[in-house]
N, C-alpha and C. Protein backbone atom coordinates (compact mmCIF):
# COMPACT_ATOMS: atom_id res chain seq x y z
N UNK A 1 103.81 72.46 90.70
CA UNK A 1 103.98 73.80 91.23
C UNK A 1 104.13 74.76 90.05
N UNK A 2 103.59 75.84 90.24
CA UNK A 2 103.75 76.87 89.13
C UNK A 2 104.41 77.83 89.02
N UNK A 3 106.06 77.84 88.28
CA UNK A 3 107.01 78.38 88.05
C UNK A 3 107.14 79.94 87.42
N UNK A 4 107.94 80.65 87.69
CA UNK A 4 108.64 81.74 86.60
C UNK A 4 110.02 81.24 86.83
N UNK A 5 110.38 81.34 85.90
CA UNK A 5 112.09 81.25 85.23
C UNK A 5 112.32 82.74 84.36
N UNK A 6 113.54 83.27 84.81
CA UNK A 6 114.02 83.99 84.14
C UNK A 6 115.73 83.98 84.16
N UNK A 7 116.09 84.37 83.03
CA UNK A 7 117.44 84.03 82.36
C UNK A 7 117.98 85.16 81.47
N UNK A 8 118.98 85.06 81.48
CA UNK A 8 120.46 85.59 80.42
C UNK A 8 121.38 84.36 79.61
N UNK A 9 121.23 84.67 78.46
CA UNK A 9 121.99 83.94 77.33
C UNK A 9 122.97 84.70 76.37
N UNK A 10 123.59 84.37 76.46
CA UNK A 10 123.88 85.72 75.17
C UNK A 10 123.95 85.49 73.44
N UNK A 11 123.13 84.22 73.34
CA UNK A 11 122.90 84.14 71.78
C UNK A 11 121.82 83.02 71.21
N UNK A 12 121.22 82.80 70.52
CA UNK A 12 120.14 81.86 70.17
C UNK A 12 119.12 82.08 71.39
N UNK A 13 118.68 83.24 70.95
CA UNK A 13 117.39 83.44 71.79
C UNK A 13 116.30 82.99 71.52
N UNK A 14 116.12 82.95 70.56
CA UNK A 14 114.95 81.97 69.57
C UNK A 14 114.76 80.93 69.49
N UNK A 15 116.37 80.16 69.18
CA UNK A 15 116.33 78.61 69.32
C UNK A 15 116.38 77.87 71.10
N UNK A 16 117.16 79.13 71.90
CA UNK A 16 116.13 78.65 73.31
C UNK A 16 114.81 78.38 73.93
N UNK A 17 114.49 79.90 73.17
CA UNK A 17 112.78 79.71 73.94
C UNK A 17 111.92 78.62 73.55
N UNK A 18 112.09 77.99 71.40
CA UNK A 18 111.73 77.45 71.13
C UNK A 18 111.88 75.98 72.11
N UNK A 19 112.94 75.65 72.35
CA UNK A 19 113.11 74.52 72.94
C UNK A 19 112.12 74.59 74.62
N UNK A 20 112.24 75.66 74.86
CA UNK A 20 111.78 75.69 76.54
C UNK A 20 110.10 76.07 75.98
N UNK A 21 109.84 76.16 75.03
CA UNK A 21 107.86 76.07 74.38
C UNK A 21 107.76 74.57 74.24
N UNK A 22 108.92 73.93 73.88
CA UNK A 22 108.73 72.33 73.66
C UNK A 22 108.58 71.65 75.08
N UNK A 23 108.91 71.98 76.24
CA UNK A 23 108.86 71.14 77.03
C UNK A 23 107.52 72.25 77.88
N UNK A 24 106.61 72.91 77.11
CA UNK A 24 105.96 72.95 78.02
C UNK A 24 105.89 74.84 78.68
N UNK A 25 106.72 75.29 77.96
CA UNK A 25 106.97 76.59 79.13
C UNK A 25 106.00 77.68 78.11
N UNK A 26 105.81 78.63 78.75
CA UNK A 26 104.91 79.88 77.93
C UNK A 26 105.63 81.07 78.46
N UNK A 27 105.27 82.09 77.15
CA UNK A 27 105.55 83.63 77.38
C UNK A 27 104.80 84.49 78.09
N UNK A 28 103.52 83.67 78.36
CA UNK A 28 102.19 84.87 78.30
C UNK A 28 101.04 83.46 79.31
N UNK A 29 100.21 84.24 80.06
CA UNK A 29 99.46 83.64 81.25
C UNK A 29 98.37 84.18 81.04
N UNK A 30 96.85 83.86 81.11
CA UNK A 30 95.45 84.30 81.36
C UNK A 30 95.55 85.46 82.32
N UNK A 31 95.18 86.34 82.42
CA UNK A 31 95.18 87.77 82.98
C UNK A 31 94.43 87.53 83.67
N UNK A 32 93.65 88.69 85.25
CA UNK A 32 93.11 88.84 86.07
C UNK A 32 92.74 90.28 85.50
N UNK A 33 91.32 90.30 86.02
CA UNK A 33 90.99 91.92 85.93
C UNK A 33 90.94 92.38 84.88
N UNK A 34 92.20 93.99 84.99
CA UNK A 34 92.05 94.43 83.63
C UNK A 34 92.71 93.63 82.55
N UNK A 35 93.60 92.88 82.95
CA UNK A 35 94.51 92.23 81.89
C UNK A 35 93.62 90.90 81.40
N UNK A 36 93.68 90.78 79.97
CA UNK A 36 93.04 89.65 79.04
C UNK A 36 94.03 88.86 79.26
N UNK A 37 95.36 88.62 79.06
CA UNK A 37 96.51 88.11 78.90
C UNK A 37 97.92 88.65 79.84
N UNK A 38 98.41 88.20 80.25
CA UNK A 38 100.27 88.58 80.95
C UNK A 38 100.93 88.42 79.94
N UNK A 39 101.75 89.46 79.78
CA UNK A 39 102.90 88.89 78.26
C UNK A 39 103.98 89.25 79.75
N UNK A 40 104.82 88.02 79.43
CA UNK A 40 106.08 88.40 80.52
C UNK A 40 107.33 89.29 80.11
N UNK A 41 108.17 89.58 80.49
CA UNK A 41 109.23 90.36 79.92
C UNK A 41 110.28 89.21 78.91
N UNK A 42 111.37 89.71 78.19
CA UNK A 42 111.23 88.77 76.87
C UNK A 42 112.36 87.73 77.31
N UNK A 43 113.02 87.80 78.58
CA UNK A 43 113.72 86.47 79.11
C UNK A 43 113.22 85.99 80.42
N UNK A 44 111.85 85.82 80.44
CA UNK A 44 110.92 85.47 81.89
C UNK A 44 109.98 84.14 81.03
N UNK A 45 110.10 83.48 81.41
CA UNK A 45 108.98 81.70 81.00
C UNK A 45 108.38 81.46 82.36
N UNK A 46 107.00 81.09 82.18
CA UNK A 46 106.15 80.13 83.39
C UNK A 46 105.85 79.02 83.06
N UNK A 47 105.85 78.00 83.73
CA UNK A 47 105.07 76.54 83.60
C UNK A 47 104.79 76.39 84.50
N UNK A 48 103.50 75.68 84.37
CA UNK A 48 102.39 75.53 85.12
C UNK A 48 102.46 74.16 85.97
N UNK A 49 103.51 72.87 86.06
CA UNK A 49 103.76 72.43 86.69
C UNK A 49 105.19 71.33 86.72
N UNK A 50 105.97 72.49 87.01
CA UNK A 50 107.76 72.30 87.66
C UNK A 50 108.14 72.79 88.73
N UNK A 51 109.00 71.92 88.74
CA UNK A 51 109.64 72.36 90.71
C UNK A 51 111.06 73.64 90.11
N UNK A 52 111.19 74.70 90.81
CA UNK A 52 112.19 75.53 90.32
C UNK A 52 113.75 74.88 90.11
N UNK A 53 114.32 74.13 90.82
CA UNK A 53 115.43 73.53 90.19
C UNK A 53 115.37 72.43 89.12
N UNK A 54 113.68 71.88 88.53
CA UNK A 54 113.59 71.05 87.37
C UNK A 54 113.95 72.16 86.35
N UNK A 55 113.13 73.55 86.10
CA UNK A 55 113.37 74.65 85.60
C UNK A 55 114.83 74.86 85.13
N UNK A 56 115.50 75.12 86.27
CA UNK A 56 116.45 75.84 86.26
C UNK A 56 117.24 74.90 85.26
N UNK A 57 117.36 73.16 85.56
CA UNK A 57 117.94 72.57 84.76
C UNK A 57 117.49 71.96 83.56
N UNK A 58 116.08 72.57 82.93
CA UNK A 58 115.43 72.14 81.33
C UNK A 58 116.58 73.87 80.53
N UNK A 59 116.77 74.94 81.45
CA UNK A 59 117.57 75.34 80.77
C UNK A 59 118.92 75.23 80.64
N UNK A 60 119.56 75.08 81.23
CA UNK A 60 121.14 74.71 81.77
C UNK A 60 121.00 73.43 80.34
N UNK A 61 120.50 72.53 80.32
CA UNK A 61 120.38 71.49 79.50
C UNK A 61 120.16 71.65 77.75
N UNK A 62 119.61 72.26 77.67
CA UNK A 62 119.20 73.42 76.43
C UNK A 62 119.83 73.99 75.82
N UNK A 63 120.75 75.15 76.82
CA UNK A 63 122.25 75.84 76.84
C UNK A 63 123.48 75.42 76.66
N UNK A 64 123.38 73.79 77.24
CA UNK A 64 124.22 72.76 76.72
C UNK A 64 123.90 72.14 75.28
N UNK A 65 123.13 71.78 74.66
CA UNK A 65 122.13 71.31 73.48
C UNK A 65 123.28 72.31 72.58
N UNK A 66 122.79 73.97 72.58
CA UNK A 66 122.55 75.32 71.69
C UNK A 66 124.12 75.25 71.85
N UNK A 67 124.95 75.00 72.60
CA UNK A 67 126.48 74.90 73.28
C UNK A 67 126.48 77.08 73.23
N UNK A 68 125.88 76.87 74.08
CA UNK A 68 125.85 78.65 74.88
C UNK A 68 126.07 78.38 76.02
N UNK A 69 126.03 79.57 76.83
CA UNK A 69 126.17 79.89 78.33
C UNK A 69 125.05 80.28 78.92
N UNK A 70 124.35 80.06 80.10
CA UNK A 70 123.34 79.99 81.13
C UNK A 70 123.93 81.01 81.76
N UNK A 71 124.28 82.46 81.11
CA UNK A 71 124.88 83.51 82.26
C UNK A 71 124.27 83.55 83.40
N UNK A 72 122.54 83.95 83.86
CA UNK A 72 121.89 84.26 84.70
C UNK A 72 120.92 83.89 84.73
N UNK A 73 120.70 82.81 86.11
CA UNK A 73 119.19 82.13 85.97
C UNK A 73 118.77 82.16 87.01
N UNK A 74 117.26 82.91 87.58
CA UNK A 74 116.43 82.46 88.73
C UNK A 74 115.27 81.52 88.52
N UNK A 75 114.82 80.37 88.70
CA UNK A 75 113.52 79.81 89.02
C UNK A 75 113.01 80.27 90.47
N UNK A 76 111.58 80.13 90.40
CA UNK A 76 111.50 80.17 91.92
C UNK A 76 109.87 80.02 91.41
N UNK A 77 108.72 79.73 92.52
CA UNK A 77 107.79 79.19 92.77
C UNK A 77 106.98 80.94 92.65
N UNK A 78 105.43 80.60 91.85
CA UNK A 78 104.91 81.71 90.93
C UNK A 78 103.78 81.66 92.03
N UNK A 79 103.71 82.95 93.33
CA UNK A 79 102.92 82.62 94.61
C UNK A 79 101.60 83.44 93.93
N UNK A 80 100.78 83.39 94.79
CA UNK A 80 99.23 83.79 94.89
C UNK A 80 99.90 85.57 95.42
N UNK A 81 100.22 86.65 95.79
CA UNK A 81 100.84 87.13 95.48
C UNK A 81 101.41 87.71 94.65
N UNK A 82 101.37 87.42 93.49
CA UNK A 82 101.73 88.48 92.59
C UNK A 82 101.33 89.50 91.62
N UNK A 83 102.22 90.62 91.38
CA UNK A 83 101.28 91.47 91.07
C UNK A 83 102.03 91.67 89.04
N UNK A 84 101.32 91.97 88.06
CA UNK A 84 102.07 92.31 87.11
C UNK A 84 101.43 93.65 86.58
N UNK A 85 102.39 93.88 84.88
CA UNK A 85 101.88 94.90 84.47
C UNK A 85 101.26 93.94 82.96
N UNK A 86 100.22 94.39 82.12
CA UNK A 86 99.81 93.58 81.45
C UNK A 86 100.62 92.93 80.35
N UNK A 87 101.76 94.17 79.65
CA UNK A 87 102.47 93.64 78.33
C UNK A 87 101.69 93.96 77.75
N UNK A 88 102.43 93.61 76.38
CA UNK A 88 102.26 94.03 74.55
C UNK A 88 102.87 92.29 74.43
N UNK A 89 101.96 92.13 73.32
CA UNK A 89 102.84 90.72 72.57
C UNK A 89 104.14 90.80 72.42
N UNK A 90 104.90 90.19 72.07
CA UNK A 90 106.10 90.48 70.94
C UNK A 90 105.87 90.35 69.56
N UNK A 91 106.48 91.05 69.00
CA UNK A 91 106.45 91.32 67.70
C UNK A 91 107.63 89.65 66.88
N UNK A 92 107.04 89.46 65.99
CA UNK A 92 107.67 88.11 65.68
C UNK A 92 108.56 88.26 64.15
């Protein structure tokens, strides 16, 4: 199933995402239309095949790893349905 996850951490933002690129997760999706690319907003990840509570707990697990806090987390299932705006990369 094809996920968005989005989250609140309040430190090692870098050494999270890195870990959640290791198992698989991305910032940015093949675009429709006008968009070449989706850049998501900068605490939003998709993978292309997890169930939303596997999600929810590759970060919870991670957060435990980094020994941070998982302030705020939604997974939920990425429907046919949705609409975005294209994004800018991030700057690295």
């Amino acid at each position: 199933m094809e996920i968005i996850i989005t989250y609140d951490i309040p430190e090692k933002h870098v050494e999270f995402k890195k870990a959640m690129f290791e198992l698989g997760y991305k910032d940015q999706i093949p675009g429709i239309k006008n968009c070449k690319v989706i850049y998501f907003p900068n605490t939003t990840l998709y993978h292309a095949d997890k169930e939303p509570v596997t999600a929810h707990g590759d970060a919870d697990s991670i957060c435990k790893a980094l020994d941070i806090e998982l302030e705020r987390c939604i997974a939920t299932p990425w429907g046919p349905a949705w609409y975005a705006s294209c994004g800018k990369p991030f700057k690295q």
